[in-house]
Protein backbone atom coordinates (compact mmCIF):
# COMPACT_ATOMS: atom_id res chain seq x y z
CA UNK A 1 -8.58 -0.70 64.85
CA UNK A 2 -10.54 -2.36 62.01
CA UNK A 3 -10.44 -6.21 61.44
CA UNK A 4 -11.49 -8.56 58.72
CA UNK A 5 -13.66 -11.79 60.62
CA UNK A 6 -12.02 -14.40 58.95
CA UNK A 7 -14.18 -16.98 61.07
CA UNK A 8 -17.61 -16.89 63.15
CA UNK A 9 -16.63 -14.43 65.73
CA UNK A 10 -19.29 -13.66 68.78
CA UNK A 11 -18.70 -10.70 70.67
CA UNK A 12 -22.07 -8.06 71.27
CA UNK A 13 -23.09 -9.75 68.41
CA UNK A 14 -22.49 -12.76 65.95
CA UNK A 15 -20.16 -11.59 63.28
CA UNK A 16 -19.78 -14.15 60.03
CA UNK A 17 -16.97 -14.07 57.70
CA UNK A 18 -15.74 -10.69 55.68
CA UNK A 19 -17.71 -8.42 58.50
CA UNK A 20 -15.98 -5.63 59.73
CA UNK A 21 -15.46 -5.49 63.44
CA UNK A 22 -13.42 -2.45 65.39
CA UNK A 23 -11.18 -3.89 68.84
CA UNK A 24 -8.74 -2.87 70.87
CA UNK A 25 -5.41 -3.60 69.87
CA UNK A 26 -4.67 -6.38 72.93
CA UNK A 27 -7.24 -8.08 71.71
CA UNK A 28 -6.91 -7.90 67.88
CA UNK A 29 -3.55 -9.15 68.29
CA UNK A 30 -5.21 -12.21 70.19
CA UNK A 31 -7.51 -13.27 67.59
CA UNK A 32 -5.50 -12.08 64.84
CA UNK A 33 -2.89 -14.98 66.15
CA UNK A 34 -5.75 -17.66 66.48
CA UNK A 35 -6.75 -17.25 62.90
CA UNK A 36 -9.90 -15.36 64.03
CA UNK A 37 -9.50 -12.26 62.18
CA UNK A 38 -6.75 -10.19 59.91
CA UNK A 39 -5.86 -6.56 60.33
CA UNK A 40 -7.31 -4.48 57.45
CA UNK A 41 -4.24 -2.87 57.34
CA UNK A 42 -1.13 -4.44 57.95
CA UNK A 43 1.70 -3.45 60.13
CA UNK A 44 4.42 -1.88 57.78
CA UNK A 45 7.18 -3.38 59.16
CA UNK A 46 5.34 -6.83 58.37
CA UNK A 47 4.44 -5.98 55.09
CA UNK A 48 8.14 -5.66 54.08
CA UNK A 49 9.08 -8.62 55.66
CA UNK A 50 5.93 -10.91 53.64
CA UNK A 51 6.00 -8.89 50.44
CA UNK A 52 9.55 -8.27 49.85
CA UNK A 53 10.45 -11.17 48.34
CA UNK A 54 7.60 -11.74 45.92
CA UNK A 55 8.62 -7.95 44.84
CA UNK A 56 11.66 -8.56 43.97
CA UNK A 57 11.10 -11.51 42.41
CA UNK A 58 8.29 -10.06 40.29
CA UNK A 59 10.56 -7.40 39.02
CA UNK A 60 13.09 -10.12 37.51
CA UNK A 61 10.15 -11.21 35.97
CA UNK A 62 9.18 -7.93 34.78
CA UNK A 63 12.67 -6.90 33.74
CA UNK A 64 12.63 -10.17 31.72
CA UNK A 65 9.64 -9.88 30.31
CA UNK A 66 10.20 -6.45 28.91
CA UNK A 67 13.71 -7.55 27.51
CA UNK A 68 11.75 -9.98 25.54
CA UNK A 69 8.93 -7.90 24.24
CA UNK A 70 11.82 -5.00 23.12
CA UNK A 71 13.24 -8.10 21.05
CA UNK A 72 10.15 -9.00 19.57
CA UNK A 73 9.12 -5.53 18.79
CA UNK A 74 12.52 -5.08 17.24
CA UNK A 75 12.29 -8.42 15.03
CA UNK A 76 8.80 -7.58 13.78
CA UNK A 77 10.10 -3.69 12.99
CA UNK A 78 13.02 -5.22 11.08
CA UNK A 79 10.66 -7.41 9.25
CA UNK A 80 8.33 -4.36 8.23
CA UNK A 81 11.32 -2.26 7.26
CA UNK A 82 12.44 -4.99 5.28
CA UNK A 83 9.19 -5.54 3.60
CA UNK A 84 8.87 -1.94 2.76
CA UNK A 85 12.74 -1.90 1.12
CA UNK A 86 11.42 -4.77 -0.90
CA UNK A 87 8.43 -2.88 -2.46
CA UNK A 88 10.35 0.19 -2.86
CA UNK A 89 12.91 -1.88 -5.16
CA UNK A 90 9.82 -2.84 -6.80
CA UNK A 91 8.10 -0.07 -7.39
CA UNK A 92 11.51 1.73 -9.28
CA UNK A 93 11.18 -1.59 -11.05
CA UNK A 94 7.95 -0.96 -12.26
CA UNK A 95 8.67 2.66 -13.00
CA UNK A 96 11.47 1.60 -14.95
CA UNK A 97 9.48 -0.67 -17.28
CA UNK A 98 6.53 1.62 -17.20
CA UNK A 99 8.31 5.03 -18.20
CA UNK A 100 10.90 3.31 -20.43
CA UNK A 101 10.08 3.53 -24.42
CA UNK A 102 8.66 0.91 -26.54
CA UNK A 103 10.62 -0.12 -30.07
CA UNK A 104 9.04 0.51 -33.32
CA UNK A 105 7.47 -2.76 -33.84
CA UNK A 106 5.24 -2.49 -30.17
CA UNK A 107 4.51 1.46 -31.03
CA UNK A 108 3.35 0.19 -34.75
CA UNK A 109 1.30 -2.50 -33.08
CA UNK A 110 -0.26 -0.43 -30.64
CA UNK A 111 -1.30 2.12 -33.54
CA UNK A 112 -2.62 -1.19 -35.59
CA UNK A 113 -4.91 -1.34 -32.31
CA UNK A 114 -6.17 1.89 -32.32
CA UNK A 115 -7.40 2.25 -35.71
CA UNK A 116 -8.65 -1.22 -35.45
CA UNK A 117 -10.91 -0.09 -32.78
CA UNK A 118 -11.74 3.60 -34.44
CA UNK A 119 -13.33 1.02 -37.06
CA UNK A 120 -15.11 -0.80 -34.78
CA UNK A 121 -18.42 1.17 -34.66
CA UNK A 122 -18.65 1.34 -39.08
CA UNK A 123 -19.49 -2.84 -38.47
CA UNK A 124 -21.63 -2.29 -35.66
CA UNK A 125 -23.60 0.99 -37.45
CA UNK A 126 -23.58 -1.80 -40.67
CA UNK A 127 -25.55 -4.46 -39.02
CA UNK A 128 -27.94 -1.54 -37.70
CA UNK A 129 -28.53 -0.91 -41.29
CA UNK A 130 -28.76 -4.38 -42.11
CA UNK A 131 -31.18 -5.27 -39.51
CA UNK A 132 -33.87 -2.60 -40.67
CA UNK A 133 -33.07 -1.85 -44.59
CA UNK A 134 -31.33 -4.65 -46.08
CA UNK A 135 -33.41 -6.34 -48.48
CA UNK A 136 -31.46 -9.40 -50.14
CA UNK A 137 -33.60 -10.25 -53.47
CA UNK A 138 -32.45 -10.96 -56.73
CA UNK A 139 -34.89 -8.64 -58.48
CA UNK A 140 -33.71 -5.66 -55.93
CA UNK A 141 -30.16 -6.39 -57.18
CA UNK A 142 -31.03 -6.79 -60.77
CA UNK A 143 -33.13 -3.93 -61.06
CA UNK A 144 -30.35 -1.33 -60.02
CA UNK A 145 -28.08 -3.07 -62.31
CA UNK A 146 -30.18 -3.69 -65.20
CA UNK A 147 -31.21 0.09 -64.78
CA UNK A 148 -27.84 1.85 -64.28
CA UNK A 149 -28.51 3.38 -60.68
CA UNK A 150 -26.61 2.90 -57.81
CA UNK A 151 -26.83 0.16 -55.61
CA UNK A 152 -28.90 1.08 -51.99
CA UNK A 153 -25.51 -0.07 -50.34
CA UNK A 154 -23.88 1.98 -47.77
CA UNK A 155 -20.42 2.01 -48.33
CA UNK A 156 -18.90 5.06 -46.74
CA UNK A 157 -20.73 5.08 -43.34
CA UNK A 158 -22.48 2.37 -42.96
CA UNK A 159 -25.92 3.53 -43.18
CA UNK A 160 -26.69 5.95 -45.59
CA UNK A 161 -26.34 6.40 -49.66
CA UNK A 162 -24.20 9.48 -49.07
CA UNK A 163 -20.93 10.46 -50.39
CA UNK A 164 -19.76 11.80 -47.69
CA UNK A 165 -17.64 9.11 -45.90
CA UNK A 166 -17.95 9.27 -41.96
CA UNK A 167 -14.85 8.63 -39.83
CA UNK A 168 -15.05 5.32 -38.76
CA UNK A 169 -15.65 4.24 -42.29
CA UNK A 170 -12.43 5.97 -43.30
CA UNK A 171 -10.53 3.48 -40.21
CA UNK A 172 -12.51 0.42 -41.29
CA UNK A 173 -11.98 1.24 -45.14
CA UNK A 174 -8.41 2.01 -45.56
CA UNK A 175 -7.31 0.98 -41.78
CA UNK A 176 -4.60 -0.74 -43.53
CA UNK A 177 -3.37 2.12 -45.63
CA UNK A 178 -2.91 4.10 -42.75
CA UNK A 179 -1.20 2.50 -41.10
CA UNK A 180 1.14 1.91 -43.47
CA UNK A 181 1.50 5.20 -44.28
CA UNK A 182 1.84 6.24 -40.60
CA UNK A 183 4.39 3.75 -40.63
CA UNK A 184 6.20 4.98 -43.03
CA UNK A 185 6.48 8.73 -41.41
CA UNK A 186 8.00 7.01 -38.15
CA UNK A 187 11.01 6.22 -40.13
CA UNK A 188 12.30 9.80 -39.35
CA UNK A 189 11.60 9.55 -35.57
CA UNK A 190 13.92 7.88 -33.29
CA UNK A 191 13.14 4.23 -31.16
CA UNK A 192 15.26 2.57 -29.08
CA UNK A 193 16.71 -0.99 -30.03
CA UNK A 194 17.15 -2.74 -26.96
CA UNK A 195 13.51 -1.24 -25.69
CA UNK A 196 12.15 -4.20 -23.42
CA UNK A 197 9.29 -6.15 -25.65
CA UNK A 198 5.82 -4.83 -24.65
CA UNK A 199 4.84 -8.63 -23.63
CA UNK A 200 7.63 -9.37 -21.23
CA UNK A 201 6.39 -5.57 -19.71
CA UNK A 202 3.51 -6.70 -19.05
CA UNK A 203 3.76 -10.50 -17.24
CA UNK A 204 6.75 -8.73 -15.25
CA UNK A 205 4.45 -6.16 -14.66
CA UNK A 206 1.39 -8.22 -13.09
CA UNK A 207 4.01 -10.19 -11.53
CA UNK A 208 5.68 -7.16 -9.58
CA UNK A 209 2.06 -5.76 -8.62
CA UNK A 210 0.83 -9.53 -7.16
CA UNK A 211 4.65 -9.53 -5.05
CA UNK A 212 4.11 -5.70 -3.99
CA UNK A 213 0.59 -7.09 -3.02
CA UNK A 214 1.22 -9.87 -0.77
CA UNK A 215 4.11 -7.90 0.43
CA UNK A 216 1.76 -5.34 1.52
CA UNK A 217 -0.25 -7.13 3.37
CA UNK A 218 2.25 -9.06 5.01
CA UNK A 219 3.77 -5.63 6.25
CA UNK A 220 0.29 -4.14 7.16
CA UNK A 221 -0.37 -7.86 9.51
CA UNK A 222 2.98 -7.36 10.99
CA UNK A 223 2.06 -3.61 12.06
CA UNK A 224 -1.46 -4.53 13.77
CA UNK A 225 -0.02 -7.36 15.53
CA UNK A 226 2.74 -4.93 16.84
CA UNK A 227 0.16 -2.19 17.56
CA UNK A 228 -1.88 -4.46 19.70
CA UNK A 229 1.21 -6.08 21.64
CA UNK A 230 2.45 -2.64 22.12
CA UNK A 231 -1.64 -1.53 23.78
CA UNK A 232 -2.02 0.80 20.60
CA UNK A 233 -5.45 1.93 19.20
């Protein structure tokens, strides 16, 4: 049988501690008793009686430890479900306010803004022109004026003589005018009274999408802690 040399053992040779060394049984049991050496494997009847214990024992621990780590698992699920009921509530939120119509006053402003901007490039093409042909002189002035002609002024599109007006100088022109107009033609199409004010949209708005946000990653923190308590890639 095969013993662990737990001390300096001499037999046909000197054997130092963690050798291997094969004996008879008799004698085994001799030096196993004086601390000499340790079966390398253990009577089963001996193992029961020294393990036993520790085994059960070590269960109850077990047993308790998984009874905790189910109740954690099931807090931090509750917590994630919660967090994602919260965004969903949001999110129709958002939809709501998003999707909903704007009154007549926000619609009328938002067309102001368009035709604003249509206009935009008429100043920009107008300072192009001014930058390469504009010639400010009283004699260039007087001359078309004492002569009759036309003044070398773009007024229809910004950088040419021609009569034909472009677009953006019709929005920068008569911006005004049309909207007016355009304003006018709503009257026969229908907008809500109560509609929510386009301003109070949009600070509810950025302050729905910062909550969803830190919601989010709340949720998403929650979910690798519990993926790396629970051994999950």
């Amino acid at each position: 049988m095969k013993y662990k040399v737990l001390s300096n053992l001499s037999r046909d040779r000197n054997y130092l501690p963690g050798d291997i060394v094969e004996l008879v049984e008799v004698e085994g049991k001799h030096l196993t008793d004086s601390g000499v050496v340790e079966p390398m494997v253990k009577p089963f009847g001996d193992l029961s009686r020294r393990t036993s214990p520790a085994i059960q024992f070590e269960d109850g621990e077990i047993s308790s430890l998984f009874s905790s780590l189910q109740t954690v698992t099931d807090s931090v699920l509750q917590k994630i479900s919660d967090a994602d009921g919260k965004i969903a509530k949001l999110e129709a939120e958002r939809s709501l306010l998003t999707d909903s119509p704007v009154s007549r006053d926000d619609f009328m402003a938002y067309i102001r803004a368009d035709i604003e901007r249509r206009g935009e490039d008429y100043k920009r093409v107008l300072v192009r022109w001014q930058g390469k042909w504009f010639e400010n002189t009283f004699s260039r002035w007087e001359g078309f004026q004492e002569s009759g002609k036309q003044q070398p002024i773009p007024y229809l599109d910004g950088e040419t003589f021609s009569t034909a007006m472009s677009t953006q100088g019709l929005f920068w022109l008569f911006g005004e005018q049309i909207a007016a107009r355009f304003g006018e033609a709503l009257e026969a199409l229908p907008f809500p009274d109560d509609a929510i004010p386009v301003e109070e949209r949009r600070i509810r708005i950025a302050a729905i999408d910062a909550e969803i946000a830190g919601l989010a990653a709340h949720r998403d923190s929650l979910a690798a802690q519990l993926k790396v308590v629970l051994g999950e890639p």
